[in-house]
N, C-alpha and C. Protein backbone atom coordinates (compact mmCIF):
# COMPACT_ATOMS: atom_id res chain seq x y z
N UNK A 1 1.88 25.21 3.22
CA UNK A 1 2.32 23.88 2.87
C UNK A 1 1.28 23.29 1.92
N UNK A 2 1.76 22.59 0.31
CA UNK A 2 0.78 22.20 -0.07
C UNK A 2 0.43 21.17 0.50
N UNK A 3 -0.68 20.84 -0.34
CA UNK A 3 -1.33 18.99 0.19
C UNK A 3 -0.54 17.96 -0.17
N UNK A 4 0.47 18.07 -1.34
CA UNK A 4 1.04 16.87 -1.66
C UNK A 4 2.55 16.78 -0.43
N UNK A 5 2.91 18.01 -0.03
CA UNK A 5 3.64 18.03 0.86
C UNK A 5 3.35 17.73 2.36
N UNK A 6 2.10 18.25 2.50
CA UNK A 6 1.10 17.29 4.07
C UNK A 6 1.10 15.84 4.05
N UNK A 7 0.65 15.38 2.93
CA UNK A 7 0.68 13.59 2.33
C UNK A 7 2.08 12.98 2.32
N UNK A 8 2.89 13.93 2.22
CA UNK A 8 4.26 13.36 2.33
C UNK A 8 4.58 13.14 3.61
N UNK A 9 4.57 14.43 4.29
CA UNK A 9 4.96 14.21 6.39
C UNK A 9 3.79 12.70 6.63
N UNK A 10 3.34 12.95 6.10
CA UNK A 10 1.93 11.84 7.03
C UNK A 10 2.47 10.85 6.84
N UNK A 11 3.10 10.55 5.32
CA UNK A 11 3.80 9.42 5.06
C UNK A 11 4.75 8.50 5.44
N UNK A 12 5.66 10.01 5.73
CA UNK A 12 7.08 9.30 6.59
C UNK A 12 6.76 9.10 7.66
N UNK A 13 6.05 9.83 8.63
CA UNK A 13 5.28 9.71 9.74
C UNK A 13 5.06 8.29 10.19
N UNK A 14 4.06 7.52 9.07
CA UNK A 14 3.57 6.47 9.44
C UNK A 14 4.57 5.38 9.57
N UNK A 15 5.65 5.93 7.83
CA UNK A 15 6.51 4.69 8.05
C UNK A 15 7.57 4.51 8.72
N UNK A 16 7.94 5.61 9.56
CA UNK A 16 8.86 5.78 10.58
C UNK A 16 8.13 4.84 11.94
N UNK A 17 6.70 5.37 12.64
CA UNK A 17 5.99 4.88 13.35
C UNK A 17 5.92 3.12 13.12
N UNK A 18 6.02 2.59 11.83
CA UNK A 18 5.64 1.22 11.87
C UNK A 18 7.24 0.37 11.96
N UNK A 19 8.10 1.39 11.65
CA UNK A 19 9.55 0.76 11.76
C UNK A 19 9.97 0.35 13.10
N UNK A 20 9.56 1.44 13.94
CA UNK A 20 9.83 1.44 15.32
C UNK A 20 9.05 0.60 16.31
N UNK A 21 8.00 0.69 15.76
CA UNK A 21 6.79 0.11 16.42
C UNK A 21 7.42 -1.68 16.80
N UNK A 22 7.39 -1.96 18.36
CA UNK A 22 7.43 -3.01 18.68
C UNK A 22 5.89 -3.40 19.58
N UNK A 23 5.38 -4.54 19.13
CA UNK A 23 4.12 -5.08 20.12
C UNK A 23 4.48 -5.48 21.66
N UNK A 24 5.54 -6.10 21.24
CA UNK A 24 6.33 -6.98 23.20
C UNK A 24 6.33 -5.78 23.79
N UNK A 25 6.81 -4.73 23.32
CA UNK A 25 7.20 -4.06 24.43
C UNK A 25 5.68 -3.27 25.12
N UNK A 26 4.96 -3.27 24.19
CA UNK A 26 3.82 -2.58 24.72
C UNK A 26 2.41 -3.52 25.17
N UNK A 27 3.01 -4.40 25.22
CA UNK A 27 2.10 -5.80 26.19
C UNK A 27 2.61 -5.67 27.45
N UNK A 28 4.05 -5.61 27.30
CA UNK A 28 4.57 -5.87 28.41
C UNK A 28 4.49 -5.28 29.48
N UNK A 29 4.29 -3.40 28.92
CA UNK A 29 4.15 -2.32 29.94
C UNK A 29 3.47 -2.31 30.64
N UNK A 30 3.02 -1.64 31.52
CA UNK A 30 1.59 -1.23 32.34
C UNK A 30 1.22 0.13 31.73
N UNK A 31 -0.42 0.53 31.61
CA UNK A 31 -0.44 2.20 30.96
C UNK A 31 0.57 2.96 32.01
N UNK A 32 0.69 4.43 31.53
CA UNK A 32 1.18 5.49 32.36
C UNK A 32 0.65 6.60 32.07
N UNK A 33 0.42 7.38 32.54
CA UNK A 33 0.31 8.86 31.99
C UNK A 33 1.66 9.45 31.45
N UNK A 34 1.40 10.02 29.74
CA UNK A 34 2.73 10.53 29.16
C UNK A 34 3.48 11.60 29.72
N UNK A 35 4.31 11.55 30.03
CA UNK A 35 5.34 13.02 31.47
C UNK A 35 5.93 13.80 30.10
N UNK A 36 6.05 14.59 30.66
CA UNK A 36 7.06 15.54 30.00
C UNK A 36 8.55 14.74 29.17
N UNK A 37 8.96 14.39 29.91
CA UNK A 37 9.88 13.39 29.41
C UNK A 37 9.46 12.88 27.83
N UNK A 38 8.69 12.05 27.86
CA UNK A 38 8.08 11.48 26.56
C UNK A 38 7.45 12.64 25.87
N UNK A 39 7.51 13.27 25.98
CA UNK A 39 6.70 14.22 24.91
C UNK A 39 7.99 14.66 24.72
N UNK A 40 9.09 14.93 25.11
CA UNK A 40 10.28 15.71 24.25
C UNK A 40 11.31 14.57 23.77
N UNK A 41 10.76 14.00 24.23
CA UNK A 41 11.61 12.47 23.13
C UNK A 41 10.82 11.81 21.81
N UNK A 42 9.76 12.49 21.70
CA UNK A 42 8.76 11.85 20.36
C UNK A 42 9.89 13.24 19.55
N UNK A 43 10.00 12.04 18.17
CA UNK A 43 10.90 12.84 17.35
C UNK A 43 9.44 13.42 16.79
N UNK A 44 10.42 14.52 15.78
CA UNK A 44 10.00 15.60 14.83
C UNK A 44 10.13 15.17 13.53
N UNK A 45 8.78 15.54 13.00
CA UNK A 45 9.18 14.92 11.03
C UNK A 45 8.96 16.40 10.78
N UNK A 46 9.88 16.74 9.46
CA UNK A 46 9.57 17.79 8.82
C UNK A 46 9.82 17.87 7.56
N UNK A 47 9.46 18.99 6.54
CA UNK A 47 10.40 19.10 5.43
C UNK A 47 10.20 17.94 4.60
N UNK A 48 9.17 17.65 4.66
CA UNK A 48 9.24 15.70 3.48
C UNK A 48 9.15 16.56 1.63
N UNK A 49 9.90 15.81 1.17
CA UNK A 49 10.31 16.01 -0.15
C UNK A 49 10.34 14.79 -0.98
N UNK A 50 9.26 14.61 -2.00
CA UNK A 50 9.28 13.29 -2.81
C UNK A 50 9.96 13.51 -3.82
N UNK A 51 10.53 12.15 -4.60
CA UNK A 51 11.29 12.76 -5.33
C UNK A 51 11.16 12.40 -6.38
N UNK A 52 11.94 13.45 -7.90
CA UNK A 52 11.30 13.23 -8.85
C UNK A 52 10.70 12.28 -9.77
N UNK A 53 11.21 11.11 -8.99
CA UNK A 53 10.49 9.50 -10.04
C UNK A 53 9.42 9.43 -8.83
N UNK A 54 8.06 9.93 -7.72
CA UNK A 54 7.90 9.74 -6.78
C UNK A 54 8.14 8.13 -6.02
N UNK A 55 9.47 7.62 -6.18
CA UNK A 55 9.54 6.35 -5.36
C UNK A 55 10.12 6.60 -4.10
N UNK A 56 10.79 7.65 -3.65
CA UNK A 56 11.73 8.17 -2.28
C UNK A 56 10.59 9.39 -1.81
N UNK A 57 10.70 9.34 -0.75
CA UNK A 57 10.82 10.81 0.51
C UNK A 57 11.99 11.49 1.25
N UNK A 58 12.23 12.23 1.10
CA UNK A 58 13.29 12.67 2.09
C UNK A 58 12.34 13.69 3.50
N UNK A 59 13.16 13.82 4.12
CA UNK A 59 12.28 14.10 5.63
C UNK A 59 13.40 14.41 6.63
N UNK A 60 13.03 15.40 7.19
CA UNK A 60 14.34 15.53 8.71
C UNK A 60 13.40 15.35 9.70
N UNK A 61 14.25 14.46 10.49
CA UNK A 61 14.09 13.95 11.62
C UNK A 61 14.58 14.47 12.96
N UNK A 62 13.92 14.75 13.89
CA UNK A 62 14.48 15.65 14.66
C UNK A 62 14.82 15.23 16.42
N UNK A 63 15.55 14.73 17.19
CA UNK A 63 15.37 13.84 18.29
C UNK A 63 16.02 14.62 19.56
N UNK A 64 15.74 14.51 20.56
CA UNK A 64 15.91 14.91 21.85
C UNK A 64 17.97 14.04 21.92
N UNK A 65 18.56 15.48 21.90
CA UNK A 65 19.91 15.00 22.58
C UNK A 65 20.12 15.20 24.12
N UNK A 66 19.82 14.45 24.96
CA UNK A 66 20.09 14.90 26.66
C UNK A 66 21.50 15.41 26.70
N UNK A 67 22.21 14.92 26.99
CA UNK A 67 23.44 15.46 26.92
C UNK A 67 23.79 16.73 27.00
N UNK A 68 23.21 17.02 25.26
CA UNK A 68 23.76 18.47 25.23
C UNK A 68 22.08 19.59 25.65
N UNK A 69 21.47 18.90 25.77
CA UNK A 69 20.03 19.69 25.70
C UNK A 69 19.37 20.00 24.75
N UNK A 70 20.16 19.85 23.76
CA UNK A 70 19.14 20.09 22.14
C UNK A 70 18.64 19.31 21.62
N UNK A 71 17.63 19.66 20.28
CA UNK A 71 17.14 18.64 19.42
C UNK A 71 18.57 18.20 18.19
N UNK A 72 18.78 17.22 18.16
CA UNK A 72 19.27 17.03 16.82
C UNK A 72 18.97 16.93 15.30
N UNK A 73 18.95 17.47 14.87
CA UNK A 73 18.45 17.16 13.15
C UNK A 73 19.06 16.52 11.97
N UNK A 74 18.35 15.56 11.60
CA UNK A 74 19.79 14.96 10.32
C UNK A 74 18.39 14.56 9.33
N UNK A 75 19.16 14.49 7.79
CA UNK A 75 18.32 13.50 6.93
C UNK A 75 18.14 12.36 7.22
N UNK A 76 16.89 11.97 6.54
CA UNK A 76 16.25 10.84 6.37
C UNK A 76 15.87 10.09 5.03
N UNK A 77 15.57 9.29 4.75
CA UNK A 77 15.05 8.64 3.35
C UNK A 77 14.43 7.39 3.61
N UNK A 78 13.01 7.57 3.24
CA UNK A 78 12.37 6.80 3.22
C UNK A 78 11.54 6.16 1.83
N UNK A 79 11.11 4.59 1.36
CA UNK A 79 10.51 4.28 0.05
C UNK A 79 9.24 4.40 0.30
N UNK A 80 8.63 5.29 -0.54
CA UNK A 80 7.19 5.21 0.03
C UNK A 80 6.40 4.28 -0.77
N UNK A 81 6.75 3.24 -1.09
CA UNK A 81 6.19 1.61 -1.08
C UNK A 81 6.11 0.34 -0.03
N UNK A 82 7.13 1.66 1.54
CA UNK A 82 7.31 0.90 2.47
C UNK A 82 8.81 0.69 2.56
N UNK A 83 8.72 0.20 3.82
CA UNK A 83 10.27 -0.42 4.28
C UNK A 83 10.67 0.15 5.16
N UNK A 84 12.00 0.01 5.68
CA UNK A 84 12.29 0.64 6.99
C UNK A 84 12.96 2.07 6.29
N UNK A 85 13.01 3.12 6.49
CA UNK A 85 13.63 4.80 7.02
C UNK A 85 15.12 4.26 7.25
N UNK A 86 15.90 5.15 6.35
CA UNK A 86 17.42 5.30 6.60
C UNK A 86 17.47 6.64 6.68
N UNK A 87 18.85 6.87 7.61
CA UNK A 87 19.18 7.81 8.18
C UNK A 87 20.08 8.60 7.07
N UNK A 88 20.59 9.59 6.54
CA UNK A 88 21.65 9.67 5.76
C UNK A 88 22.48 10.87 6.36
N UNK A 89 21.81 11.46 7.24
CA UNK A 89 23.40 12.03 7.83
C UNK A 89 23.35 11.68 8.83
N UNK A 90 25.06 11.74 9.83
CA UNK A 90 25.08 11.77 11.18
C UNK A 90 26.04 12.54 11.59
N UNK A 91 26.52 13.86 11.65
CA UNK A 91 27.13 14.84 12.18
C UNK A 91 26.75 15.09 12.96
N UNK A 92 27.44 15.59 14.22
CA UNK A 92 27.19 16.32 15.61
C UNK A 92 26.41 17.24 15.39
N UNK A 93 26.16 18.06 13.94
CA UNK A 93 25.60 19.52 13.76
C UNK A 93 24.42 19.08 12.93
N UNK A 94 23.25 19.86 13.29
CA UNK A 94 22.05 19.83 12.65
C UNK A 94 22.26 19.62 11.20
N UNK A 95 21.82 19.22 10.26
CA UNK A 95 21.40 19.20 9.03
C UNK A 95 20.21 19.50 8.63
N UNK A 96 19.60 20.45 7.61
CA UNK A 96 18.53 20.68 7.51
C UNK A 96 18.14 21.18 5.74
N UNK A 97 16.93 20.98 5.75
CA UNK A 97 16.28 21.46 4.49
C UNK A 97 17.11 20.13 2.93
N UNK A 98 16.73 19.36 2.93
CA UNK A 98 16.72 18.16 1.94
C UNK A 98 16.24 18.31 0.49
N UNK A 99 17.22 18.85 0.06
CA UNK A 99 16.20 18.89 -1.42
C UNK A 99 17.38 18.24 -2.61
N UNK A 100 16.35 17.47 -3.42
CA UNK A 100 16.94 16.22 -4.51
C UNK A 100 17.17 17.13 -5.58
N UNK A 101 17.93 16.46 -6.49
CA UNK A 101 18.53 17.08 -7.88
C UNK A 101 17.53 16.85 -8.55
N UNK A 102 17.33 17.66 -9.79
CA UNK A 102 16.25 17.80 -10.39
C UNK A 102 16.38 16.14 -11.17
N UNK A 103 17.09 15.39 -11.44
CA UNK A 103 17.52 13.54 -12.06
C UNK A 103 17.08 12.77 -10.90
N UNK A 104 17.09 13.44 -9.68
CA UNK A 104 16.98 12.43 -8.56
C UNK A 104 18.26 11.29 -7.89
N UNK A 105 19.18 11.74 -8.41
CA UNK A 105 20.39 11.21 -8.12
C UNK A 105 21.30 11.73 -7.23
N UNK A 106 20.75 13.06 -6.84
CA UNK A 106 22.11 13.43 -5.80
C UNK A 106 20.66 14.45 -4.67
N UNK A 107 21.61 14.64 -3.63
CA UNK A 107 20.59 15.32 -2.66
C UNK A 107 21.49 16.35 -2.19
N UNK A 108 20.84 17.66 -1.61
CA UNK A 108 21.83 18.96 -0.94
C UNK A 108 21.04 18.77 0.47
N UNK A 109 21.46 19.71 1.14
CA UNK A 109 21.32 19.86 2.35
C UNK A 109 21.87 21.14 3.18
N UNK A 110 21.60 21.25 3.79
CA UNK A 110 22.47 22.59 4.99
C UNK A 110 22.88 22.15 5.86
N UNK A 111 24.43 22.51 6.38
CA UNK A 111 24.75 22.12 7.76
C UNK A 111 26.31 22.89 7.87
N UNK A 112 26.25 22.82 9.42
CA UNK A 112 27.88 23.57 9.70
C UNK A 112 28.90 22.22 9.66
N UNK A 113 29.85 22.56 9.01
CA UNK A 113 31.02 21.19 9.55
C UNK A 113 32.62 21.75 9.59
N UNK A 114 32.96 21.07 10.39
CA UNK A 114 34.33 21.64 10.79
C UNK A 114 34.06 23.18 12.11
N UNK A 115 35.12 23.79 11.61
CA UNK A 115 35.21 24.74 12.73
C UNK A 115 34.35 26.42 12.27
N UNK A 116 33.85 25.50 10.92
CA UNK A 116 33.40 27.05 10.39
C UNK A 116 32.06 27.53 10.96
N UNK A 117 31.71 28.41 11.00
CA UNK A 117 30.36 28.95 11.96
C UNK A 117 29.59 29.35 11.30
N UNK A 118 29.80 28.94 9.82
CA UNK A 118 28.39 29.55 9.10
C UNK A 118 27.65 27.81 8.46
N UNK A 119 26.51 28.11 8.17
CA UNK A 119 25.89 26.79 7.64
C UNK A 119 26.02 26.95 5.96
N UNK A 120 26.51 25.97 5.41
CA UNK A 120 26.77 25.42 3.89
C UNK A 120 25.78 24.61 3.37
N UNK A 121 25.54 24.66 1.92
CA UNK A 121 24.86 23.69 1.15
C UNK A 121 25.95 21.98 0.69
């Protein structure tokens, strides 16, 4: 992984972390020791991709589905001047690997949809 691609995860990282980040709720708590539980519910950043004007990140996000027992994966997009992280997919089926058009105007991706069993761009 290069460095400008480490600087990118760190990035979305943070600005995902400050989106979410509420103070009330963590006044309010008492400490705990972190269980298992919380450690498989801290999402996953991966895959951050800046893009060619560097004003966007793209990033998959990865979250604990109980339900079915898996992680879920979908895109993300974040301004790295700040702001809150949008989500840009939400299919039942993983999405993965985010990469922008060489203009910066359109984005691909991988994922299964419909009944077909192979994964598409």
């Amino acid at each position: 992984m290069t460095r400008s691609c480490r600087t990118a995860l760190w990035l979305a990282a943070i600005i995902i972390a400050a989106a979410q980040f509420d103070p009330a709720q963590t006044s309010a708590q008492s400490p705990r020791p972190l269980g298992i539980v919380d450690l498989l519910s801290v999402p996953r950043l991966a895959d951050p991709r800046v893009s060619p004007d560097g004003r966007d990140v793209l990033f998959t996000r990865s979250d604990a589905d109980w339900k079915s027992g898996t992680r879920i994966t979908h895109v993300w997009r974040a301004r790295v001047d700040g702001g809150a992280p949008v989500q840009l997919t939400h299919g039942t089926e993983n999405e993965s690997a985010p990469r922008w058009s060489p203009d910066g105007r359109t984005i691909a991706f991988i994922t299964k949809r419909g009944e077909n069993e192979f994964e598409q761009i």
